[in-house]
Protein backbone atom coordinates (compact mmCIF):
# COMPACT_ATOMS: atom_id res chain seq x y z
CA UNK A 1 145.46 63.82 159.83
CA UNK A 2 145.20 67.19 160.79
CA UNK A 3 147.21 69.12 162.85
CA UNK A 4 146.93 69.59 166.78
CA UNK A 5 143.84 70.95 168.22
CA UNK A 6 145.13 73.07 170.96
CA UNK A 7 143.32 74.13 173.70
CA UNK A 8 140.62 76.35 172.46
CA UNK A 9 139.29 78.26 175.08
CA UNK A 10 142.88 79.39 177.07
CA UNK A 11 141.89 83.07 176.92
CA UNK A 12 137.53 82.62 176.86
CA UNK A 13 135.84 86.16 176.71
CA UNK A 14 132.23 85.65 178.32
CA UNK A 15 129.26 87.93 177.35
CA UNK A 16 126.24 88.05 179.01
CA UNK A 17 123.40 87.17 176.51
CA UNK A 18 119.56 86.31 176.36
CA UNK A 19 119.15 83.16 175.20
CA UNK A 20 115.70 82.06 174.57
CA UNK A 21 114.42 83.55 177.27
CA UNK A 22 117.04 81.38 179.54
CA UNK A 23 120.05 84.10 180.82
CA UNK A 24 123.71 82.04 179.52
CA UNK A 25 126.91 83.34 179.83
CA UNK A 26 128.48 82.61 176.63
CA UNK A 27 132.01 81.80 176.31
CA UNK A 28 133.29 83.72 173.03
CA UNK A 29 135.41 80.54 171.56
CA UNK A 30 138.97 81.21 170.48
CA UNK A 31 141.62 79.32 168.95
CA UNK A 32 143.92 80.04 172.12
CA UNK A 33 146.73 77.57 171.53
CA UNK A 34 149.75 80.14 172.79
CA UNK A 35 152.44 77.70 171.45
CA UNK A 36 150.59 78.28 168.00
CA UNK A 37 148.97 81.74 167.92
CA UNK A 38 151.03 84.60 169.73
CA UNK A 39 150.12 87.91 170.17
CA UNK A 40 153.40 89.00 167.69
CA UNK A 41 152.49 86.87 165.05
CA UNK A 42 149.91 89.86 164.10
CA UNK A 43 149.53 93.51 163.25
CA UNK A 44 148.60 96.13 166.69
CA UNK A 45 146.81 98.48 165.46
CA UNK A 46 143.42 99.26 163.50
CA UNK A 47 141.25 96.73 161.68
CA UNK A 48 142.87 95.03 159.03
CA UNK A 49 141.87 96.51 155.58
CA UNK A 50 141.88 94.68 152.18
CA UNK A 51 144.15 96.58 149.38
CA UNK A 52 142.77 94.14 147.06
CA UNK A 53 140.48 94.97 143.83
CA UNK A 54 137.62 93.54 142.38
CA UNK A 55 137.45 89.68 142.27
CA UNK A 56 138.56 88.17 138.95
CA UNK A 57 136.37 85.49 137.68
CA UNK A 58 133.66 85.01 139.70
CA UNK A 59 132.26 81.95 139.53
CA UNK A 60 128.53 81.15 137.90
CA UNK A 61 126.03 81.54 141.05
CA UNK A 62 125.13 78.19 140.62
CA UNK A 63 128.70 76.81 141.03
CA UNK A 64 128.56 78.55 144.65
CA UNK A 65 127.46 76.46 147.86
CA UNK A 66 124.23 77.76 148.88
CA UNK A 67 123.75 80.69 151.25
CA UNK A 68 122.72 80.67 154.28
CA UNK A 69 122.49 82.78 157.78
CA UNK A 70 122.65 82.32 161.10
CA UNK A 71 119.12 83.72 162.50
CA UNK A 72 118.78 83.87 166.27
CA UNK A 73 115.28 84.02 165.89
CA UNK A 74 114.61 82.63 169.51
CA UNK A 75 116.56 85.50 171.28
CA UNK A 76 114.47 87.75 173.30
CA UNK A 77 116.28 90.85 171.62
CA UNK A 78 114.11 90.91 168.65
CA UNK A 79 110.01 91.47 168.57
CA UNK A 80 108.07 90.17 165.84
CA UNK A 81 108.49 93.29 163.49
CA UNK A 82 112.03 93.23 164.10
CA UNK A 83 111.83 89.32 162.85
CA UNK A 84 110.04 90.21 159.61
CA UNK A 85 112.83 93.01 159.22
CA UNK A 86 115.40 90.71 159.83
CA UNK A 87 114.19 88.06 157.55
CA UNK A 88 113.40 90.14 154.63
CA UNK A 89 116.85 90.96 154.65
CA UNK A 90 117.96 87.88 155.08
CA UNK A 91 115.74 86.99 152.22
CA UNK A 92 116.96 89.63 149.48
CA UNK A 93 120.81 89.09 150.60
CA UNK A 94 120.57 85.97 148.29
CA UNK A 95 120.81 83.24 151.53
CA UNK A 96 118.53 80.32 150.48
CA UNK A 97 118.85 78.78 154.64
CA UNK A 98 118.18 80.32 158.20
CA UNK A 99 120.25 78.39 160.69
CA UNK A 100 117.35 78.86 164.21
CA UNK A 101 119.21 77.53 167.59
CA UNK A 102 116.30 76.15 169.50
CA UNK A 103 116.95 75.58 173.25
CA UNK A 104 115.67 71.93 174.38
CA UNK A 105 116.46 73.98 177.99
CA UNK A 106 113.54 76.98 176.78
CA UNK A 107 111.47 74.08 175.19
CA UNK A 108 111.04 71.56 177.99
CA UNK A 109 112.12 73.17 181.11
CA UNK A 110 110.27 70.02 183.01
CA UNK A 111 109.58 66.26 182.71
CA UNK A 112 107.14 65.30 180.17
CA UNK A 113 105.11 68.21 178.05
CA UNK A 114 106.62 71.25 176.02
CA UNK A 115 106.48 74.62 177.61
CA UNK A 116 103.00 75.85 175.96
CA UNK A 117 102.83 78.73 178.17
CA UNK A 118 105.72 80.66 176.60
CA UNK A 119 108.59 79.00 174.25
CA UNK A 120 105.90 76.89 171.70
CA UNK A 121 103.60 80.05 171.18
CA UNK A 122 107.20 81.92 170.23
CA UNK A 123 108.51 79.37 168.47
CA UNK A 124 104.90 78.63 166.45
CA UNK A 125 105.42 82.65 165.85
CA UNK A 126 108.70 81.96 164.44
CA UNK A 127 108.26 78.97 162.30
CA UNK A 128 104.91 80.60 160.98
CA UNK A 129 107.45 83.44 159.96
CA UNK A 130 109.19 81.35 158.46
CA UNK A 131 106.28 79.35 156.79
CA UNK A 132 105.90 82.73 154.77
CA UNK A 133 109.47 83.22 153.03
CA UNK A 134 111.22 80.93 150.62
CA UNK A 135 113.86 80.05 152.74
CA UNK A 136 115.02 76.45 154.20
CA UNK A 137 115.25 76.18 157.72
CA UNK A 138 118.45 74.28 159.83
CA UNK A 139 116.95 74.00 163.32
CA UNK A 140 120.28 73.33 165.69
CA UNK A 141 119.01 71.96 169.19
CA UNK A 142 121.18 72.07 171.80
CA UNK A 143 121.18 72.65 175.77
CA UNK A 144 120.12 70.11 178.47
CA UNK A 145 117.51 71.16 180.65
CA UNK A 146 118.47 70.88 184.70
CA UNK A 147 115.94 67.82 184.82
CA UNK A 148 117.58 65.77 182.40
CA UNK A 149 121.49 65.94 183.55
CA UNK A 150 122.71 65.22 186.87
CA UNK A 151 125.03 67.77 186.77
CA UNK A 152 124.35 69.94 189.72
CA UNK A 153 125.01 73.13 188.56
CA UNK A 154 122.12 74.78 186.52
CA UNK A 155 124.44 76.83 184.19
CA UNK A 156 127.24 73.90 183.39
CA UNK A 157 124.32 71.50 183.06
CA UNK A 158 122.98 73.20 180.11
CA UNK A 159 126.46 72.62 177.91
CA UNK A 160 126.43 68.71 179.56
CA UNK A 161 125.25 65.89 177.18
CA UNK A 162 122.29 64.40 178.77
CA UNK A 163 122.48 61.42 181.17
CA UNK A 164 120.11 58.96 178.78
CA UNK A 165 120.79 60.04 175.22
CA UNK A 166 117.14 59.30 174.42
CA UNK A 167 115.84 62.34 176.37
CA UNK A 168 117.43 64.50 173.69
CA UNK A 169 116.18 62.33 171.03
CA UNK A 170 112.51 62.61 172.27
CA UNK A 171 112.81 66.23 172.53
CA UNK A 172 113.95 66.98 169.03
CA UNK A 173 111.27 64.01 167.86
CA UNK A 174 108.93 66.42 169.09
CA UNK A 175 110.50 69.28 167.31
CA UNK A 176 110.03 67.28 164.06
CA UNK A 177 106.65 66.48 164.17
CA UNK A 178 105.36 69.53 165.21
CA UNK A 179 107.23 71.84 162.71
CA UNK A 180 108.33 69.25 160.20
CA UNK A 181 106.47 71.21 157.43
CA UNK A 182 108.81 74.05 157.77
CA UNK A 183 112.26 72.56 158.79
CA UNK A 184 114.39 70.91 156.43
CA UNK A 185 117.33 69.94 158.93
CA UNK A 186 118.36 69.00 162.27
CA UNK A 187 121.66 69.63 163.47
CA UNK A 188 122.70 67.91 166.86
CA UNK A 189 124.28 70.64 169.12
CA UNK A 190 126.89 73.30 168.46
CA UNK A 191 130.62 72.45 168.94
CA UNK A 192 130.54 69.41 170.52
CA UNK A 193 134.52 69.25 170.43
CA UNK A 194 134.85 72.57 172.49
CA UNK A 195 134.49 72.28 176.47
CA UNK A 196 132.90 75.37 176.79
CA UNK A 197 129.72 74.40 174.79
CA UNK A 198 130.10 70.34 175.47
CA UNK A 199 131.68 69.77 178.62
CA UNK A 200 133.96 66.68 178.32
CA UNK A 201 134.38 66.95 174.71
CA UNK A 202 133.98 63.41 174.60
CA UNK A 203 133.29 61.36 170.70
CA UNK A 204 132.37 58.26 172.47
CA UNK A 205 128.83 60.51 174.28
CA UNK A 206 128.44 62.48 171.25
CA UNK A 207 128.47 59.86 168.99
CA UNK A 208 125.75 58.10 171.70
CA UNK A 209 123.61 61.19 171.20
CA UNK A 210 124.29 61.79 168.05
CA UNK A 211 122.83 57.41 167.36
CA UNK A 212 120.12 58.12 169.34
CA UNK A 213 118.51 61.03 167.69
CA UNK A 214 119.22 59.91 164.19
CA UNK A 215 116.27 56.90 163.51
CA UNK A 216 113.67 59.54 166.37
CA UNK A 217 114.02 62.32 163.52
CA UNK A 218 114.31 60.66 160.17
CA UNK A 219 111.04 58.50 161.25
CA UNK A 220 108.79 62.05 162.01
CA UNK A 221 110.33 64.27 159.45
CA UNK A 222 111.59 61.42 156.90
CA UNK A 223 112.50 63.83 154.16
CA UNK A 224 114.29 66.16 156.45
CA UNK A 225 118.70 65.70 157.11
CA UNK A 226 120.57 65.23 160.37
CA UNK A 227 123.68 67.15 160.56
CA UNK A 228 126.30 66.20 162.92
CA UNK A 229 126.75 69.09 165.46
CA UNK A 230 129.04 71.83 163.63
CA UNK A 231 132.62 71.58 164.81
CA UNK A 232 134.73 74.60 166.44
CA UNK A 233 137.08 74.72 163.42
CA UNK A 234 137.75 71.98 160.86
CA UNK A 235 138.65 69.24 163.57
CA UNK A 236 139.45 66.26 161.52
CA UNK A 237 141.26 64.51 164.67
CA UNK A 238 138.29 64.66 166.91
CA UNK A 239 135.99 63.51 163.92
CA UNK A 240 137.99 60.54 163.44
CA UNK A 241 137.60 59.66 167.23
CA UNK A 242 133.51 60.26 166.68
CA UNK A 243 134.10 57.78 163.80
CA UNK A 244 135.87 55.39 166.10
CA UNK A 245 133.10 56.03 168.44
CA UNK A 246 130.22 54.62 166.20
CA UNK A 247 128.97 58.30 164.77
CA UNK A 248 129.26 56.86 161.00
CA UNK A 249 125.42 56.03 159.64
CA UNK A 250 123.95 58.52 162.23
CA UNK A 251 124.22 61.49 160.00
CA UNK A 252 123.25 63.01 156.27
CA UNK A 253 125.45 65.89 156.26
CA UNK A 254 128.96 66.80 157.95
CA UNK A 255 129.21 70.24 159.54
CA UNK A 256 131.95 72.36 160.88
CA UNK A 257 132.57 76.13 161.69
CA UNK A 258 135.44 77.28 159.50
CA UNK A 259 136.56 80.36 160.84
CA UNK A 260 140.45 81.63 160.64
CA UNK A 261 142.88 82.06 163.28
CA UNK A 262 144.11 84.80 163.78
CA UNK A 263 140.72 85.82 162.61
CA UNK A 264 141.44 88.96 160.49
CA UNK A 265 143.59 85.84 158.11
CA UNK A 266 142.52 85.62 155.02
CA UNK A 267 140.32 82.88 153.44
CA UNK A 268 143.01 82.27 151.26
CA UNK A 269 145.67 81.67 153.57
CA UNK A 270 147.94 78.53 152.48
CA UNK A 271 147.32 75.74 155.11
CA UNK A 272 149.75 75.21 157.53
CA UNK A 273 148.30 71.79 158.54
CA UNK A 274 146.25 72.95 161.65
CA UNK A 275 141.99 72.95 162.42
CA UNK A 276 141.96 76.45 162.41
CA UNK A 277 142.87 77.20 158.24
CA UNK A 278 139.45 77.24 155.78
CA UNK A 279 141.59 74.95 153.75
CA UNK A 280 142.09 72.22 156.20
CA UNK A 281 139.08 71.42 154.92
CA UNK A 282 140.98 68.55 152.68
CA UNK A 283 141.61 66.87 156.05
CA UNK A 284 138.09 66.96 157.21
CA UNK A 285 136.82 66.02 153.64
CA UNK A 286 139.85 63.00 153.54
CA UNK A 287 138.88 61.62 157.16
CA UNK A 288 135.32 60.96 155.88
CA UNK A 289 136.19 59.06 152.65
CA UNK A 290 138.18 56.84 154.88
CA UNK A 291 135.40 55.66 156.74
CA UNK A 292 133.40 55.41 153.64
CA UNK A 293 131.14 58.25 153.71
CA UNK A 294 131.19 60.84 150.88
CA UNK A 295 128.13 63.05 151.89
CA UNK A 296 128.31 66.66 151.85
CA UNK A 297 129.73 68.85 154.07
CA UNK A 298 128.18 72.01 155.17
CA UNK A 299 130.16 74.84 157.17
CA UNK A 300 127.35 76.00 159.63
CA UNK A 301 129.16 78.97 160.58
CA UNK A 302 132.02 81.01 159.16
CA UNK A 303 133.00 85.25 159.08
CA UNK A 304 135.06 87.72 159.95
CA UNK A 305 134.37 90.66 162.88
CA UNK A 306 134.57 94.22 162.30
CA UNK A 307 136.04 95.90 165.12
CA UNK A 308 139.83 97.58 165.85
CA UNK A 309 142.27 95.96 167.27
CA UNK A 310 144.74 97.41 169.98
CA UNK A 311 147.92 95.82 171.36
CA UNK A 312 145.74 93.48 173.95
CA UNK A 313 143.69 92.00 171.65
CA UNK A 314 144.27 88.36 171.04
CA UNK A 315 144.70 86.99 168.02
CA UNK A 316 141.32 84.54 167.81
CA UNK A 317 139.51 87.99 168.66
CA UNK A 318 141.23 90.35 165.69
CA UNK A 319 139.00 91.83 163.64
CA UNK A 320 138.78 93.78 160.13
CA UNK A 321 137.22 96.99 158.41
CA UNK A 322 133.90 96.31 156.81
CA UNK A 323 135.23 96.34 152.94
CA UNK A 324 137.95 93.87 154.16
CA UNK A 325 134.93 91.32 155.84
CA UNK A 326 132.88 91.66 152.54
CA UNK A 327 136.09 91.03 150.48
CA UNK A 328 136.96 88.09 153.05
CA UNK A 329 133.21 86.44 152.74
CA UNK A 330 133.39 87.17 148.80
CA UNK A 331 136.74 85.21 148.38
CA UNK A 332 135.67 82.56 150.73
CA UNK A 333 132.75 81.71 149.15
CA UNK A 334 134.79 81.68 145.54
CA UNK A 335 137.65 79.81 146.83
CA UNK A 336 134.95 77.20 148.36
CA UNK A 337 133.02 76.15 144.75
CA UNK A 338 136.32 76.61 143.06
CA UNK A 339 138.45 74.51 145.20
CA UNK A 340 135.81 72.44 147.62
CA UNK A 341 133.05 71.58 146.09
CA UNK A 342 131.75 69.14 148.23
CA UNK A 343 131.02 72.09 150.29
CA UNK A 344 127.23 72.50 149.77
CA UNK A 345 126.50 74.85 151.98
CA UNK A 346 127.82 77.84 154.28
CA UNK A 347 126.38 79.74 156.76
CA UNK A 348 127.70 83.22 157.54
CA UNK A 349 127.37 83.96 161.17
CA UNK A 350 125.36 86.26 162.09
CA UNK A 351 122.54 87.93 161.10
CA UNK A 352 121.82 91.27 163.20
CA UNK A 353 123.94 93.21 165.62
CA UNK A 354 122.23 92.96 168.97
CA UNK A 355 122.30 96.33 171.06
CA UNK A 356 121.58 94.86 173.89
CA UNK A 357 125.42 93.22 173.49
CA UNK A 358 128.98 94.61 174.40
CA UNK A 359 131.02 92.17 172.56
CA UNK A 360 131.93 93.65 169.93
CA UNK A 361 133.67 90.67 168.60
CA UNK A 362 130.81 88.94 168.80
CA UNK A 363 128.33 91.43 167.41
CA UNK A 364 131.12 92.40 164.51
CA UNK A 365 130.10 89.27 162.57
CA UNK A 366 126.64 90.60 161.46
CA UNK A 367 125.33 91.12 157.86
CA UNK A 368 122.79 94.00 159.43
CA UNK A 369 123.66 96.87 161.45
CA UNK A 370 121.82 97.62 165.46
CA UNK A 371 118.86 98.83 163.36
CA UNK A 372 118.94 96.42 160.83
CA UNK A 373 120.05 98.29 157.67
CA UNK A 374 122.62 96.41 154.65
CA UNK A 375 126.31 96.35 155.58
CA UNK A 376 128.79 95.94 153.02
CA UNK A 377 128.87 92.56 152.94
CA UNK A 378 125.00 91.91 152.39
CA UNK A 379 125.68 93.96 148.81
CA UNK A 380 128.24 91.42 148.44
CA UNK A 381 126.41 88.43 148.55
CA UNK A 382 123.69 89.80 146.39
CA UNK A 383 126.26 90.48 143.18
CA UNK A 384 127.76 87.52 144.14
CA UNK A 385 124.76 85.47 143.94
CA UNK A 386 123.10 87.21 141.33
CA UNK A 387 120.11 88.84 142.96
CA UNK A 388 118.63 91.57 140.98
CA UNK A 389 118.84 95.09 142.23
């Protein structure tokens, strides 16, 4: 197995963001293990910047795991135009997937009935957006509404499994047969290994939710896949205890979030046996085979931030100039059909900055700029993928 999975949230950052329409306080994940990451094992200074020339041997487009982007669609930052904008972009980048997080929290605030006043005419809006483009569509539902957890507080309730598994499953049922016709997957929450977005962290409940919502969605949207809920990093121990839990049979397609740590590393960084290395990828891949599944594996979210750095900024927070992300996403993508290619997928988080936000970590991931326009790494993906100028 992999190596340890250290506490991950030691050093948390939280931003203020709209979620849906539902005010969270998101905890900016990090892989904070001080015994493994210290401040001096990285540059101070500037953004990181990539000497490196042009990639040799690129592989065929077809070769490459398909393209996809993490579109907040849902948020309250964007209007309709600024959807179309943001999805024609997507579009022409070459991405062939939207990743939409849906909040079951914005969807059924109460008992019984969707919200028809407000979140089902914006998500209709959305989907019907959607409906237009020739792009698949990963819905990931997550967040428990107050009514269905009885966790007291509001806020932590939202990041708490539900209390009866089948709640969830109903919900997301629901999200099936309404908008079956454009979704083509359902993932089943975000990071359910880290504490700040699954409180507990625990297999044994995931893997309960995770059973539960499997037969709901395959019998409305039969054609459609169920992804298990992306893990923070390529967390091969805490899979094998979801294994060991029961999760095996209750999912199509394995996801995880592959991002590097420090994060201005590069892709190609030779593992040094921990969750937080693109290539410990092998670990993930090997824990599957030996419980006898050998479906794909999609990475739901990977990138690299463009921001500086100074001497306080920790290493799971570093970022990189914009030529050294594009160069970073290029080789990533490259290193992933030459050297993984069970790797079918992989979604590049994010797609616009939001100007509402002062993270810039957070915001530094985007493909588009506050108003929208190309940066360098959306020219990347089209050469890379072959789309004609």
């Amino acid at each position: 197995m992999g190596g340890r999975f250290a506490v991950l949230v030691a050093a948390a950052v939280s931003t203020a963001v709209a979620f849906a329409g539902v005010l969270l306080v998101r905890a900016e994940q990090g892989a904070g293990a001080p015994e493994a990451l210290q401040a001096t094992d990285v540059q101070v200074g500037t953004a990181s910047s990539s000497q490196l020339g042009p990639l040799e041997d690129p592989p065929d487009p077809s070769a490459l795991p398909a393209l996809g982007l993490q579109f907040h669609g849902t948020w309250t930052h964007y209007d309709a135009s600024e959807r179309d904008e943001v999805l024609d972009r997507i579009e022409r980048s070459g991405a062939r997937w939207v990743r939409l997080d849906v909040g079951w929290a914005m969807l059924q605030p109460r008992p019984g009935a969707l919200d028809e006043g407000w979140a089902v005419p914006l998500l209709d809006e959305v989907m019907d957006q959607l409906r237009e483009r020739d792009l698949k569509v990963l819905v990931m539902f997550w967040l428990t509404p107050t009514w269905a957890s009885s966790e007291p507080d509001a806020f932590t309730a939202q990041y708490t499994s539900p209390d009866d598994p089948a709640d969830y499953a109903a919900a997301l049922g629901r999200v099936a047969q309404r908008w079956g016709d454009v979704v083509d997957a359902y993932e089943v929450w975000n990071e359910p290994n880290l504490e700040v977005f699954y409180h507990g962290t625990d297999p044994e409940t995931y893997a309960d939710l995770l059973c539960a919502t499997y037969p709901v969605v395959r019998r409305e949207d039969p054609d459609a896949r169920v992804v298990f809920g992306g893990l923070m990093y390529n967390d091969d121990d805490w899979l094998q205890r979801a294994y060991d839990a029961g999760a095996g049979g209750c999912f199509d397609v394995m996801s995880v979030h592959s991002y590097q740590a420090p994060a201005d590393a590069p892709p190609s960084v030779v593992d040094d046996g921990e969750v937080w290395n693109l290539r410990n990828l092998d670990e993930v891949r090997d824990t599957m085979v030996e419980n006898g599944d050998r479906l794909p594996v999609w990475i739901t979210e990977f990138g690299w931030s463009v921001h500086d750095n100074d001497s306080e900024t920790e290493p799971w927070r570093r970022g990189v100039d914009e030529p050294t992300q594009a160069r970073y996403a290029a080789e990533a993508l490259t290193l992933l059909a030459k050297e993984f290619p069970y790797v079918k997928a992989a979604f590049w988080y994010k797609d616009a900055i939001n100007d509402e936000s002062t993270d810039l970590h957070q915001e530094g991931y985007a493909m588009l700029d506050e108003e929208r326009r190309p940066r360098e790494v959306w020219h990347v993906f089209r050469d890379l993928y072959g789309v004609s100028r």
